[in-house]
Protein backbone atom coordinates (compact mmCIF):
# COMPACT_ATOMS: atom_id res chain seq x y z
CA UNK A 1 -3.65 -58.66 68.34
CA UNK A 2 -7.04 -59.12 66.67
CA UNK A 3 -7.00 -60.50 62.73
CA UNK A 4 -8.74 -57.38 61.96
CA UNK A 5 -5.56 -54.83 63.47
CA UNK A 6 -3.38 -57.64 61.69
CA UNK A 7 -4.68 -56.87 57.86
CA UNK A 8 -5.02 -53.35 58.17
CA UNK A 9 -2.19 -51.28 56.17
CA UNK A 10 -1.80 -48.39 54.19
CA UNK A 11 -3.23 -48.54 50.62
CA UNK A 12 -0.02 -47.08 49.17
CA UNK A 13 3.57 -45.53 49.95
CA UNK A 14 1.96 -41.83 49.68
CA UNK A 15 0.08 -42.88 52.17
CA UNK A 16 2.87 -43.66 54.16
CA UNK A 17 4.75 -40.55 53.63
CA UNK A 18 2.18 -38.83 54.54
CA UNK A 19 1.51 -39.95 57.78
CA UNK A 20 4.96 -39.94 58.07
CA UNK A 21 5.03 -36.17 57.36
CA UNK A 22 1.80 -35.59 60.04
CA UNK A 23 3.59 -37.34 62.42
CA UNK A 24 6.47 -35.00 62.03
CA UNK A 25 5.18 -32.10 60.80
CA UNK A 26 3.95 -30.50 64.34
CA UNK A 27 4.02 -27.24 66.43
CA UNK A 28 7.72 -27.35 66.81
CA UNK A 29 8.07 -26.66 62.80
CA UNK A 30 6.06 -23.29 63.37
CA UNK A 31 6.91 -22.27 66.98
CA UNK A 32 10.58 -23.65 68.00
CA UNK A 33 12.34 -23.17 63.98
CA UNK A 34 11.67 -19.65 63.08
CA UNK A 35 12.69 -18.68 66.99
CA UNK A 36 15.99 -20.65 66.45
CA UNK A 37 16.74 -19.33 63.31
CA UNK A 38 16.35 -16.09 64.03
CA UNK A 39 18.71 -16.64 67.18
CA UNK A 40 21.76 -18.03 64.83
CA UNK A 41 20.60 -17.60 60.97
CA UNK A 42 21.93 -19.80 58.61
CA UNK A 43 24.49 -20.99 60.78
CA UNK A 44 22.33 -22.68 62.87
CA UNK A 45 20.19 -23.93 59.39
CA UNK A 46 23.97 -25.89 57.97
CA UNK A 47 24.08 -27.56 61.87
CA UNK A 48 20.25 -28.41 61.65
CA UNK A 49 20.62 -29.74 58.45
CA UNK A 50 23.97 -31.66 59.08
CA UNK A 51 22.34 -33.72 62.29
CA UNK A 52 19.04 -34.29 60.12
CA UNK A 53 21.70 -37.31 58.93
CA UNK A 54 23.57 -38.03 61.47
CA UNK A 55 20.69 -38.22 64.36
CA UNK A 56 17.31 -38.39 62.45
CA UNK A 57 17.39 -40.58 59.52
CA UNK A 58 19.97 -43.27 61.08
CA UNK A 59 16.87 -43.55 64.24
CA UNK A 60 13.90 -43.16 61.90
CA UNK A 61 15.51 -45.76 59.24
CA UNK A 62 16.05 -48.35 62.30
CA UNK A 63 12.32 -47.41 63.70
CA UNK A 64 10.58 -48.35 60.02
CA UNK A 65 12.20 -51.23 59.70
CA UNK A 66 11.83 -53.04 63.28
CA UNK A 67 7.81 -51.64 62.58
CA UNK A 68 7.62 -53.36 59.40
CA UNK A 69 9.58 -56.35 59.61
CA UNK A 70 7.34 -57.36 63.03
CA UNK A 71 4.00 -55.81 62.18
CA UNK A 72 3.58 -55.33 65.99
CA UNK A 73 3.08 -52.22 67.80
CA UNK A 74 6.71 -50.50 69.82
CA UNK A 75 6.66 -52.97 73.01
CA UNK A 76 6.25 -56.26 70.93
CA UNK A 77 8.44 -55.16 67.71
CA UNK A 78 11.09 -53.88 69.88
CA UNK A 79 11.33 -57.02 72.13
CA UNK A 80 11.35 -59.05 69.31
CA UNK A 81 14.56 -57.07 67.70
CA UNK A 82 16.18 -56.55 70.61
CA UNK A 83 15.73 -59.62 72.74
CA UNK A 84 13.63 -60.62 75.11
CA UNK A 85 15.66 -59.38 78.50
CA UNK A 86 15.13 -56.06 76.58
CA UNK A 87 11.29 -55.54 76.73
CA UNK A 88 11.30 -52.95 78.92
CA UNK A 89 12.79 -50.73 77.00
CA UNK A 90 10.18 -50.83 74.51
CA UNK A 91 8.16 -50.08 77.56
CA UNK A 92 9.83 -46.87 78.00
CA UNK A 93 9.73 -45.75 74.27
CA UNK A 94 5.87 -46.05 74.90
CA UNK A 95 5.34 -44.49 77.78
CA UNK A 96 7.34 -41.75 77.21
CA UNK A 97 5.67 -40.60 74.10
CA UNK A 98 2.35 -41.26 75.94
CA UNK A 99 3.12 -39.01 78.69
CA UNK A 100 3.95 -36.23 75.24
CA UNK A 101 0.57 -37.23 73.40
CA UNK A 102 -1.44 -36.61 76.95
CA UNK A 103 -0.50 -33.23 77.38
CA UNK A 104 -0.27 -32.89 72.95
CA UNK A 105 -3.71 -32.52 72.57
CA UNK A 106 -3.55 -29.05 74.88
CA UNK A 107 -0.81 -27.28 72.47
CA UNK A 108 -3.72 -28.13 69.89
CA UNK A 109 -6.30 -26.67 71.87
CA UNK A 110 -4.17 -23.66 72.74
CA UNK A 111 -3.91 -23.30 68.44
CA UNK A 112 -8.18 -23.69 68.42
CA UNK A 113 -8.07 -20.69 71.16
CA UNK A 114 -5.80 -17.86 69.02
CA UNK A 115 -7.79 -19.12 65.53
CA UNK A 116 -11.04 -18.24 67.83
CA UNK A 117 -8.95 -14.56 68.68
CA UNK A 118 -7.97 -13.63 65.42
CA UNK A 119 -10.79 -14.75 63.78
CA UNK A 120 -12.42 -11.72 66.06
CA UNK A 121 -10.01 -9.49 64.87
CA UNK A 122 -10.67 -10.00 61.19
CA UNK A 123 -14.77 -10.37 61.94
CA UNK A 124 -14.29 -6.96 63.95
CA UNK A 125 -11.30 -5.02 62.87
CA UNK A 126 -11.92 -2.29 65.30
CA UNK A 127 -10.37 -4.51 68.20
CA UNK A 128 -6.68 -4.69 66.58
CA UNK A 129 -7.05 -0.85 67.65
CA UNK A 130 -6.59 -2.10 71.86
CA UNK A 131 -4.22 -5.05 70.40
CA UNK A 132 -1.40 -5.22 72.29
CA UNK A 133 1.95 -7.07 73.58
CA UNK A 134 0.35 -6.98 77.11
CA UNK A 135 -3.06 -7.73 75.74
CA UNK A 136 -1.49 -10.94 74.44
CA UNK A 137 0.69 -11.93 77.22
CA UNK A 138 -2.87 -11.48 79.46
CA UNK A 139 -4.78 -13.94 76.99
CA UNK A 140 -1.88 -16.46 77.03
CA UNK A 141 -2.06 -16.29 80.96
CA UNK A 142 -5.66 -16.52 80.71
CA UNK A 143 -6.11 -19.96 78.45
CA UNK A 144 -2.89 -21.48 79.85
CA UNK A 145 -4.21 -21.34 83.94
CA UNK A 146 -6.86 -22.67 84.98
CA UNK A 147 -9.54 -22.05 82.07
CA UNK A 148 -12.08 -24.63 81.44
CA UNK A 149 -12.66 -23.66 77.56
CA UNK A 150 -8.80 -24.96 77.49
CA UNK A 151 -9.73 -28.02 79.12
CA UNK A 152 -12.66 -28.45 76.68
CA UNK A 153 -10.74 -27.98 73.89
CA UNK A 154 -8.51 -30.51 74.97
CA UNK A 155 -11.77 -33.02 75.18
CA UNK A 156 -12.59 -31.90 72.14
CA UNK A 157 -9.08 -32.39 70.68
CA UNK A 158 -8.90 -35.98 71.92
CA UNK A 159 -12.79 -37.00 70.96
CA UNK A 160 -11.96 -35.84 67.67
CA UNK A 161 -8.47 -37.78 67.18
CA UNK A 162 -10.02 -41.07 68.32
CA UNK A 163 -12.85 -40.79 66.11
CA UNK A 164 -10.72 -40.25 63.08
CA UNK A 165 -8.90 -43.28 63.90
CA UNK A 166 -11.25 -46.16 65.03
CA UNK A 167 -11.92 -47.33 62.12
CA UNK A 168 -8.27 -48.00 60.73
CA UNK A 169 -5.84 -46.83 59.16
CA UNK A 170 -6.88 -46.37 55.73
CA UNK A 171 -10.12 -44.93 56.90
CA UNK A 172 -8.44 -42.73 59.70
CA UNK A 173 -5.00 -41.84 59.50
CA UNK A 174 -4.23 -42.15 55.86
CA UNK A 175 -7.11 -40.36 54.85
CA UNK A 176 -7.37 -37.26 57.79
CA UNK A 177 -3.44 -36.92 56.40
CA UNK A 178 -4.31 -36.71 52.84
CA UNK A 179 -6.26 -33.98 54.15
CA UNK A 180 -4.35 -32.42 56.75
CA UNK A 181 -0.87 -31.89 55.04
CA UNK A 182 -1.18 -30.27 51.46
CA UNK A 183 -3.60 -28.15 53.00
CA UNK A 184 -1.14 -27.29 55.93
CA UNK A 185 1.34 -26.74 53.27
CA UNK A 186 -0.64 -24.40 51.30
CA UNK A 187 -1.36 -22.00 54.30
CA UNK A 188 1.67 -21.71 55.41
CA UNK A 189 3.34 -20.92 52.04
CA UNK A 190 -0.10 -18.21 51.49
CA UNK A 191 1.38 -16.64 54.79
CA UNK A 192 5.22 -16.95 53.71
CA UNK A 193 4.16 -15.41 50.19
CA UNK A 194 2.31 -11.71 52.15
CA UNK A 195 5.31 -11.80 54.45
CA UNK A 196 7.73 -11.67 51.80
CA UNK A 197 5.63 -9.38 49.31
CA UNK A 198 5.94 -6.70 52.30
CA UNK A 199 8.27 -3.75 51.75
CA UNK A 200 11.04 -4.97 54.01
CA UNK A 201 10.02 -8.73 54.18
CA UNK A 202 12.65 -9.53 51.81
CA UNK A 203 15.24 -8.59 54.27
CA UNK A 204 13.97 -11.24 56.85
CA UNK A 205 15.01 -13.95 54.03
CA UNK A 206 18.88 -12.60 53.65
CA UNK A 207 19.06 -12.47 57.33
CA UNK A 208 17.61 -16.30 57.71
CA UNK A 209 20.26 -17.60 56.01
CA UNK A 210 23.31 -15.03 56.46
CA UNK A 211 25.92 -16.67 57.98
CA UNK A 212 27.89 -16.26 60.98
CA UNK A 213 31.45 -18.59 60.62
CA UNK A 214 31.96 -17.60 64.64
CA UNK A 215 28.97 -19.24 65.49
CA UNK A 216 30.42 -22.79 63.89
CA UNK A 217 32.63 -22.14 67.13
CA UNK A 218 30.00 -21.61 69.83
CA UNK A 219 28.46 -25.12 71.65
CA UNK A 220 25.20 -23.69 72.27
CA UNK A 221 24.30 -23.52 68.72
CA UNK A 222 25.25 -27.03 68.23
CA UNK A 223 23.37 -28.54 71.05
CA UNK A 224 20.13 -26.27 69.99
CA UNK A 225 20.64 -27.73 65.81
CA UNK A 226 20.67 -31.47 67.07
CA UNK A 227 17.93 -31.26 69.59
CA UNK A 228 15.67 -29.39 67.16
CA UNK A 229 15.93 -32.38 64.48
CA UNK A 230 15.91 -34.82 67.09
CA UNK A 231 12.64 -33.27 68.56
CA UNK A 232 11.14 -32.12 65.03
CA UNK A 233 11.83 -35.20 63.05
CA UNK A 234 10.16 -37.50 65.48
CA UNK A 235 13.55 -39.92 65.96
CA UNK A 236 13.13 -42.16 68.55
CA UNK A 237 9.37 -41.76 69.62
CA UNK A 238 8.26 -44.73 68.45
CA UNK A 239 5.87 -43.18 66.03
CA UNK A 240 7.63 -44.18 63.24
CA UNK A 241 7.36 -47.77 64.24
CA UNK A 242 3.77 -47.68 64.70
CA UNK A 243 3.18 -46.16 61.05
CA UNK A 244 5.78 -48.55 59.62
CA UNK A 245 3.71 -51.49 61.49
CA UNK A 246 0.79 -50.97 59.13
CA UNK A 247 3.28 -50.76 55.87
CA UNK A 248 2.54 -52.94 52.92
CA UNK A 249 5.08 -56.13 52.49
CA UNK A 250 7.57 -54.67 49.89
CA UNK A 251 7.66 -50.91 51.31
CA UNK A 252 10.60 -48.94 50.43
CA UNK A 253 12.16 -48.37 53.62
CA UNK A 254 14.65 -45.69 52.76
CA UNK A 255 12.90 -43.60 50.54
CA UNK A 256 10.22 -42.93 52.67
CA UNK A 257 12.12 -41.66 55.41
CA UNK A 258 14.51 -39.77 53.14
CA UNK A 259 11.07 -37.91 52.13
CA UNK A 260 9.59 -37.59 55.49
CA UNK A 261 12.53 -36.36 56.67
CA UNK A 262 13.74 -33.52 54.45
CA UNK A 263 10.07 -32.80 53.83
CA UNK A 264 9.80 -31.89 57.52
CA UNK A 265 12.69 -29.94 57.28
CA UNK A 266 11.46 -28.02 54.05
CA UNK A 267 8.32 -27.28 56.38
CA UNK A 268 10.37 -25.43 59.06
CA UNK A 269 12.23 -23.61 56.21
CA UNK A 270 8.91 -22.36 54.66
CA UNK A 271 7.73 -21.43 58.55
CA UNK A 272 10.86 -19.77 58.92
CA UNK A 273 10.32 -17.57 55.70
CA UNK A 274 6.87 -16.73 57.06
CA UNK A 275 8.29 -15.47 60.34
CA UNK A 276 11.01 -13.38 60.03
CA UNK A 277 10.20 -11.52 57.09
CA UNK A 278 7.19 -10.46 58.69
CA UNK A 279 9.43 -8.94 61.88
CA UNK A 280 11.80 -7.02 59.30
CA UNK A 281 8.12 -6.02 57.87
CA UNK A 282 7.06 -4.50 60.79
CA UNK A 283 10.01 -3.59 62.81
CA UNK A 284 11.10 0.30 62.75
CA UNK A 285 14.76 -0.62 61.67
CA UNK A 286 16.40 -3.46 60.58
CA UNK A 287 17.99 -3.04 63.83
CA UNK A 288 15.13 -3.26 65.90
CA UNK A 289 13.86 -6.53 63.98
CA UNK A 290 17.36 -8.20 64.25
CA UNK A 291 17.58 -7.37 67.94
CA UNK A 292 14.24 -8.49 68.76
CA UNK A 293 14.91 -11.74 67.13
CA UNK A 294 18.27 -12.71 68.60
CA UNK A 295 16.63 -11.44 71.34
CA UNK A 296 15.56 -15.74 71.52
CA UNK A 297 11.66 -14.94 72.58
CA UNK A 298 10.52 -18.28 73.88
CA UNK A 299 6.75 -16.90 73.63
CA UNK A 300 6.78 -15.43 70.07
CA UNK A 301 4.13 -17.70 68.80
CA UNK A 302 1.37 -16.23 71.11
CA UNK A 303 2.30 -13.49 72.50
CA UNK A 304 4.13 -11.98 69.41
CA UNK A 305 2.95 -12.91 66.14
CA UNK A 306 -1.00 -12.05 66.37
CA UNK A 307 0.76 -8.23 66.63
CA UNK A 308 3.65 -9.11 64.22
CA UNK A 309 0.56 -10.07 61.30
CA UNK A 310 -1.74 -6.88 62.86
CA UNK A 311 0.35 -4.32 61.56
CA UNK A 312 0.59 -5.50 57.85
CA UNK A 313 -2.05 -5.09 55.10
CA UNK A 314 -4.53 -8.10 55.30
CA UNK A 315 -2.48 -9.33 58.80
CA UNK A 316 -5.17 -9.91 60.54
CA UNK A 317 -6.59 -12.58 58.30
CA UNK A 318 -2.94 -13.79 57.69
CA UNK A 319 -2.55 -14.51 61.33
CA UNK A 320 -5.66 -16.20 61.64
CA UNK A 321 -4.43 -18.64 58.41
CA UNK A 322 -1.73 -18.90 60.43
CA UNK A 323 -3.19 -20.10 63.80
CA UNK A 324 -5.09 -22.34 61.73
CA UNK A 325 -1.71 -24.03 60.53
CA UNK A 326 -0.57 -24.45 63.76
CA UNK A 327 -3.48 -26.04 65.28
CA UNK A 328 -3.47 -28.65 62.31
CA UNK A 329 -0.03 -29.26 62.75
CA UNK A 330 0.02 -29.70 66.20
CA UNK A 331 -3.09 -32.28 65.52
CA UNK A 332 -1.37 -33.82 63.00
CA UNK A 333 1.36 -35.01 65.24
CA UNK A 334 -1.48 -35.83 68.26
CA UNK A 335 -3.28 -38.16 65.82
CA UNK A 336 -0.18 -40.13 65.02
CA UNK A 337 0.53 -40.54 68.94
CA UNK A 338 -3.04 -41.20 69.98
CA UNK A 339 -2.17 -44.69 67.29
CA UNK A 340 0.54 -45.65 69.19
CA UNK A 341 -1.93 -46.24 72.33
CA UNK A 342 -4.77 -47.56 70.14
CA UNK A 343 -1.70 -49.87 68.97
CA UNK A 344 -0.46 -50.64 72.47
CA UNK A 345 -3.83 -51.77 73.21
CA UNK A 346 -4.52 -53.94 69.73
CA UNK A 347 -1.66 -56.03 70.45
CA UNK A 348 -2.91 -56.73 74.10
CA UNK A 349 -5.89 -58.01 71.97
CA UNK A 350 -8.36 -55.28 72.41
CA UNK A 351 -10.41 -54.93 69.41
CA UNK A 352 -9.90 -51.79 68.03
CA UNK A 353 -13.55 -49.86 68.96
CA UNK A 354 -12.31 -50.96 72.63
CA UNK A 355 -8.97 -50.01 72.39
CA UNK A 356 -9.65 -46.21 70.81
CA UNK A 357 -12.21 -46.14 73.95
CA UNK A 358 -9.07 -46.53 75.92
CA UNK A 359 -7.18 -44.16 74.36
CA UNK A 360 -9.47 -41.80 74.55
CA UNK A 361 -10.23 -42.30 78.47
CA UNK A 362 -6.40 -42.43 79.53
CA UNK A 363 -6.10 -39.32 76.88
CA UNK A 364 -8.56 -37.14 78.80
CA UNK A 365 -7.88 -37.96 82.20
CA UNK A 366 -4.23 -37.77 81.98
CA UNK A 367 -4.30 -34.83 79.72
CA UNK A 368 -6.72 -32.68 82.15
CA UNK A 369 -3.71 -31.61 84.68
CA UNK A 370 -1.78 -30.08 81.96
CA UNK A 371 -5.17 -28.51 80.16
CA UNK A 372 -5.56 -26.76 83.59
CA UNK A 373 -2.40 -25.58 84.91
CA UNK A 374 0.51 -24.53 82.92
CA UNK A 375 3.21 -26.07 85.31
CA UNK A 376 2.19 -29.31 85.26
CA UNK A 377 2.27 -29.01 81.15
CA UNK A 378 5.73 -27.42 81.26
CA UNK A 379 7.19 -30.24 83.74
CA UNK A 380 5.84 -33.34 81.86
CA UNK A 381 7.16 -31.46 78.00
CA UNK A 382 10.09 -31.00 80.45
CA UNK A 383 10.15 -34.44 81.30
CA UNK A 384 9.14 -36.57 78.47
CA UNK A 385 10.66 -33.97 76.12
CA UNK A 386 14.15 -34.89 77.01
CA UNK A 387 12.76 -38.54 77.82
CA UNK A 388 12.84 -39.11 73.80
CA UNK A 389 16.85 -38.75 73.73
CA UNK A 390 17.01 -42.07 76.02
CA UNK A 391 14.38 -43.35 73.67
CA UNK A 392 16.42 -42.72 70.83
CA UNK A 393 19.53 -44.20 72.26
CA UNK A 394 17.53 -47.52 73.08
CA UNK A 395 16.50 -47.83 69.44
CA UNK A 396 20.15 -47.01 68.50
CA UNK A 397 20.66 -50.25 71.26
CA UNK A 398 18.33 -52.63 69.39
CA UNK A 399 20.73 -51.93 65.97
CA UNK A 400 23.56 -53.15 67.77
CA UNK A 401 22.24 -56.15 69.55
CA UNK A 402 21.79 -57.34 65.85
CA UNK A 403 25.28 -55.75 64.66
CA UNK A 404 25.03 -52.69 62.88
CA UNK A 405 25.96 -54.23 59.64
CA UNK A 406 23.90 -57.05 59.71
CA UNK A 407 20.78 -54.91 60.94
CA UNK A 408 21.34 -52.37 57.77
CA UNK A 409 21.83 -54.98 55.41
CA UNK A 410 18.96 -57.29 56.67
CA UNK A 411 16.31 -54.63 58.12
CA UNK A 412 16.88 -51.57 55.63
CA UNK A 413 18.50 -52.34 52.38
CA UNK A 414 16.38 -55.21 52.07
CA UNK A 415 13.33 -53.51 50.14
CA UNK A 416 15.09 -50.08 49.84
CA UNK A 417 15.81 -48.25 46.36
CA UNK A 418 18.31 -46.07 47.88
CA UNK A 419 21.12 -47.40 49.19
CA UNK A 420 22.94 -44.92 52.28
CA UNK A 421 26.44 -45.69 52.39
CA UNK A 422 27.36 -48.18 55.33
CA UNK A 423 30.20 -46.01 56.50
CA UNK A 424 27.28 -43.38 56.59
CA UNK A 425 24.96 -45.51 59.19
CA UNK A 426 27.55 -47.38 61.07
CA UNK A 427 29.19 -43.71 62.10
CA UNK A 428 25.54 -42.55 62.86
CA UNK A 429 25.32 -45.65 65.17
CA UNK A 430 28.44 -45.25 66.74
CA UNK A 431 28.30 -41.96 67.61
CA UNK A 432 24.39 -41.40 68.74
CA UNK A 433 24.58 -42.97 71.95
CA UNK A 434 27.80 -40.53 73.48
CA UNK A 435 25.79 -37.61 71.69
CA UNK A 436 22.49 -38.43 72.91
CA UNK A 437 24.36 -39.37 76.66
CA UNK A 438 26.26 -35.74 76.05
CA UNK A 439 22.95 -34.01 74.95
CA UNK A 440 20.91 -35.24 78.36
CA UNK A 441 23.84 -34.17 80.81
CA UNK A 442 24.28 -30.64 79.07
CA UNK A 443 20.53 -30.34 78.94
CA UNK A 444 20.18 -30.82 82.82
CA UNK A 445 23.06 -28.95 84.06
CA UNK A 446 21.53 -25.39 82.25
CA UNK A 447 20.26 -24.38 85.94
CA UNK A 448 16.61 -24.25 84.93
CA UNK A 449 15.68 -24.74 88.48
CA UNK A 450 17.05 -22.56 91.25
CA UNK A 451 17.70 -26.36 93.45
CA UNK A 452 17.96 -29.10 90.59
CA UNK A 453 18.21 -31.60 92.94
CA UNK A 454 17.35 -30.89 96.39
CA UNK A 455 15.26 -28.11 98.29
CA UNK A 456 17.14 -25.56 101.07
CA UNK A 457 15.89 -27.65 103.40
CA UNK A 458 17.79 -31.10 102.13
CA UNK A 459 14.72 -33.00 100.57
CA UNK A 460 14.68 -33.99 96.97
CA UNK A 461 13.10 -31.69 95.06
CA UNK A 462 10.81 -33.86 92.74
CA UNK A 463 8.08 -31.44 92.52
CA UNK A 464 9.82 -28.51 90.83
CA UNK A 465 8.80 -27.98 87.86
CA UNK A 466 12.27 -27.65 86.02
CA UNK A 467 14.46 -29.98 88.77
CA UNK A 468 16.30 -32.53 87.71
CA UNK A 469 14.97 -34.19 91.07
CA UNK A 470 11.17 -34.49 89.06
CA UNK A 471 13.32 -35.83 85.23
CA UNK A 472 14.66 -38.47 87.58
CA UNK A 473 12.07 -39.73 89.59
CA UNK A 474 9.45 -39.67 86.95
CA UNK A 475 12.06 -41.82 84.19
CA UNK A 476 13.15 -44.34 87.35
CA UNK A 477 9.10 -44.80 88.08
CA UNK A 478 8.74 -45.90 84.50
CA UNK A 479 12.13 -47.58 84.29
CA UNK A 480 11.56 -50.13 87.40
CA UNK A 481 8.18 -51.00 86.30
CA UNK A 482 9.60 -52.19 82.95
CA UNK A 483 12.05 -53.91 84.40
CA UNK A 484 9.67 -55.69 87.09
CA UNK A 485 6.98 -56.81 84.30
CA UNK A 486 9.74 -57.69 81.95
CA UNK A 487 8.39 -60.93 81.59
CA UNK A 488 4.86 -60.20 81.58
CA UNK A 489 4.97 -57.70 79.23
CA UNK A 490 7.44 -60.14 76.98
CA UNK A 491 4.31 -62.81 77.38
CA UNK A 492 1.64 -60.31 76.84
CA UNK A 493 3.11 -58.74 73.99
CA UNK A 494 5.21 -61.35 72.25
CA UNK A 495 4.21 -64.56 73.17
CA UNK A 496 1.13 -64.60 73.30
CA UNK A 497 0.51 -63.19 69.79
């Protein structure tokens, strides 16, 4: 790693927290949420909350302090708190949020494509008149196959990220996220604020948080709270690592991710209270908008909510604020992962103009498949998606190769205001590996594919884009080569810095 990469840090803990929120904060806070909620109401909210502390904040609190104790990007910090034998699984933590951040920069460009639709609704209102569900579902088809403005966008999308961040993290990160989160904030409370002023918006709110005590009995519900905080939160991508690399000396290692945390949460929430009021605003019964909603649309962001905001007064330039939202969120995230590459590539001693040049190569090349065809974008978020629950589980690893109690008291508490209880973490520790084990054979035995495994005809059926066959082959590619370059990615990474 250069002596340049080496002094750069954040300027002060707000700028921590905030890139700490923008890594978070992302399109799963305004897309995934509000569907969820609606699906199981409050129930679902007391779950979501509950794994926030036993999932989340254990991972994120181990994550910060390996970053900031090493000062090393995720393959060189994690070797170094894990052990040596263990490199490669700092190798996996990488490359699976790599294979997320190259197909990241598309959801973005997906958010720049409705902002450029509803921005023609509110410049010429007489097209809301031919708006439509099947309208919508058409454009989604449209920018999701094969369309080279997507695949721009996506160019665009990556360009823009590496630019921000060449220069450092101070200059790049910390400032685009001073920028980038109170103003994400503020739009989505303007658009919760019109949802709830609406004559039935109001109900939408009781109905978020009405709660259903059978529910507390039903698995499903449980296995959709934990994987939404896992997923949200940003536990066990290595993202909090990077950030945390680039802390200052004494940073306050619990109170940080307390904030980041809950402050993500408290963004779904306000998403959540943008959302469903707006279906109780529109919907013809309360009926109607509760059916609809349990109804679990996977595509209400794009093919719903343009109509949802259409039909209320000012909607059209309500859903355009809200597109807007999204797309910044979604780029808030992608910045934070493009830094773990330009980080990956500082500590193999690329200067840091070289190493964004990198990034931004391997970003658009590896990105283009998913820009262009929505399969290959739904198998590698199918992939790498659940790919984060093994990463999680090897940072969970790392904490006990030092001893749970040691690694708390030596690692967190050491520069932390707050003290968590150590019953608190050690159960969190305990338990996250059998839940995260649990969590990755429930997740592949849904039947998403019609042959998980293997094809009619006998072969394995790696090229489905929901198989197990393709989650396997993919993780064991990745998995060998870390174990073959163990060593030279220990030397490379470790040793020779």
């Amino acid at each position: 790693m250069t002596k340049q990469e080496n002094k750069q840090q954040f300027s002060s803990r707000w700028g921590v927290i905030l890139a700490s929120l923008g890594m978070a904060i992302g399109a799963g806070n305004l897309w995934r949420f509000p569907r969820l909620a609606g699906q199981y109401g409050g129930t679902f909210i007391i779950l979501w909350f509950l794994f926030l502390f036993v999932w989340s904040i254990p991972i994120l609190l181990s994550e910060f302090s390996i970053g900031k104790k090493y000062k090393r990007g995720v393959i060189s910090a994690f070797a170094q708190a894990a052990g040596k034998k263990y490199t490669w699984m700092g190798f996996f933590i990488t490359l699976c949020t790599l294979g997320i951040t190259f197909y990241y920069s598309v959801v973005t460009a997906w958010g720049l494509s409705y902002v450029g639709l509803t921005f023609d609704l509110v410049k010429s209102p007489q097209l809301l008149e031919g708006l439509s569900q099947s309208f919508l579902e058409d454009y989604w088809v449209n920018i999701s196959t094969g369309n080279f403005t997507t695949v721009g966008l996506h160019l665009f999308c990556v360009v823009l990220a590496v630019v921000m961040l060449y220069k450092g993290v101070q200059q790049g990160l910390e400032r685009v996220n001073k920028i980038l989160i109170p103003t994400l904030l503020i739009l989505i409370l303007l658009v919760s604020a019109v949802a709830l002023s609406t004559e039935n918006g109001p109900k939408g709110l009781v109905y978020m948080f009405s709660i259903d005590p059978d529910l507390f009995f039903n698995s499903r519900v449980w296995i959709e709270a934990v994987t939404q905080s896992a997923w949200s939160t940003g536990a066990g991508w290595g993202l909090m690592l990077t950030i945390a690399s680039y802390s200052r000396e004494k940073e306050d290692v619990t109170f940080n991710i307390l904030v980041s945390g809950i402050g993500n949460n408290i963004a779904s929430l306000i998403a959540g209270i943008a959302i469903l009021p707006s279906v109780f605003a529109i919907a013809a019964s309360d009926e109607q908008a509760i059916t609809f909603l349990q109804s679990g649309n996977t595509a209400l962001t794009f093919t719903i909510i343009p109509l949802l905001f259409a039909k209320i007064p000012y909607g059209e330039f309500l859903g355009m604020v809200f597109f807007v939202a999204f797309a910044m969120a979604a780029f808030s995230s992608l910045i934070s992962m493009t830094e773990l590459c330009i980080r990956t590539f500082t500590d193999l001693k690329f200067d840091r103009t070289k190493a964004s040049i990198i990034t931004a190569l391997l970003c658009m090349i590896f990105g283009f498949p998913s820009a262009y065809s929505l399969d290959f974008f739904s198998n590698q978020d199918w992939v790498w998606g659940l790919g984060l629950l093994i990463s999680g589980i090897f940072i969970v690893f790392a904490v006990h190769k030092n001893g749970i109690s040691s690694f708390k008291k030596n690692f967190i508490d050491k520069d932390s205001s707050v003290i968590l209880p150590n019953w608190m973490y050690k159960t969190a520790m305990i338990v996250n590996i059998p839940i995260g084990l649990f969590l990755i054979w429930w997740w592949m035995s849904q039947g998403y594919s019609n042959n998980p495994w293997f094809t009619e005809e006998g072969q394995w059926n790696m090229i489905d884009v929901y198989s197990n066959a393709t989650i396997v082959t993919q993780w064991s590619i990745v998995l060998l080569l870390g174990v073959l370059f163990n060593k030279w990615l220990y030397k490379k990474f470790v040793e020779a810095n």
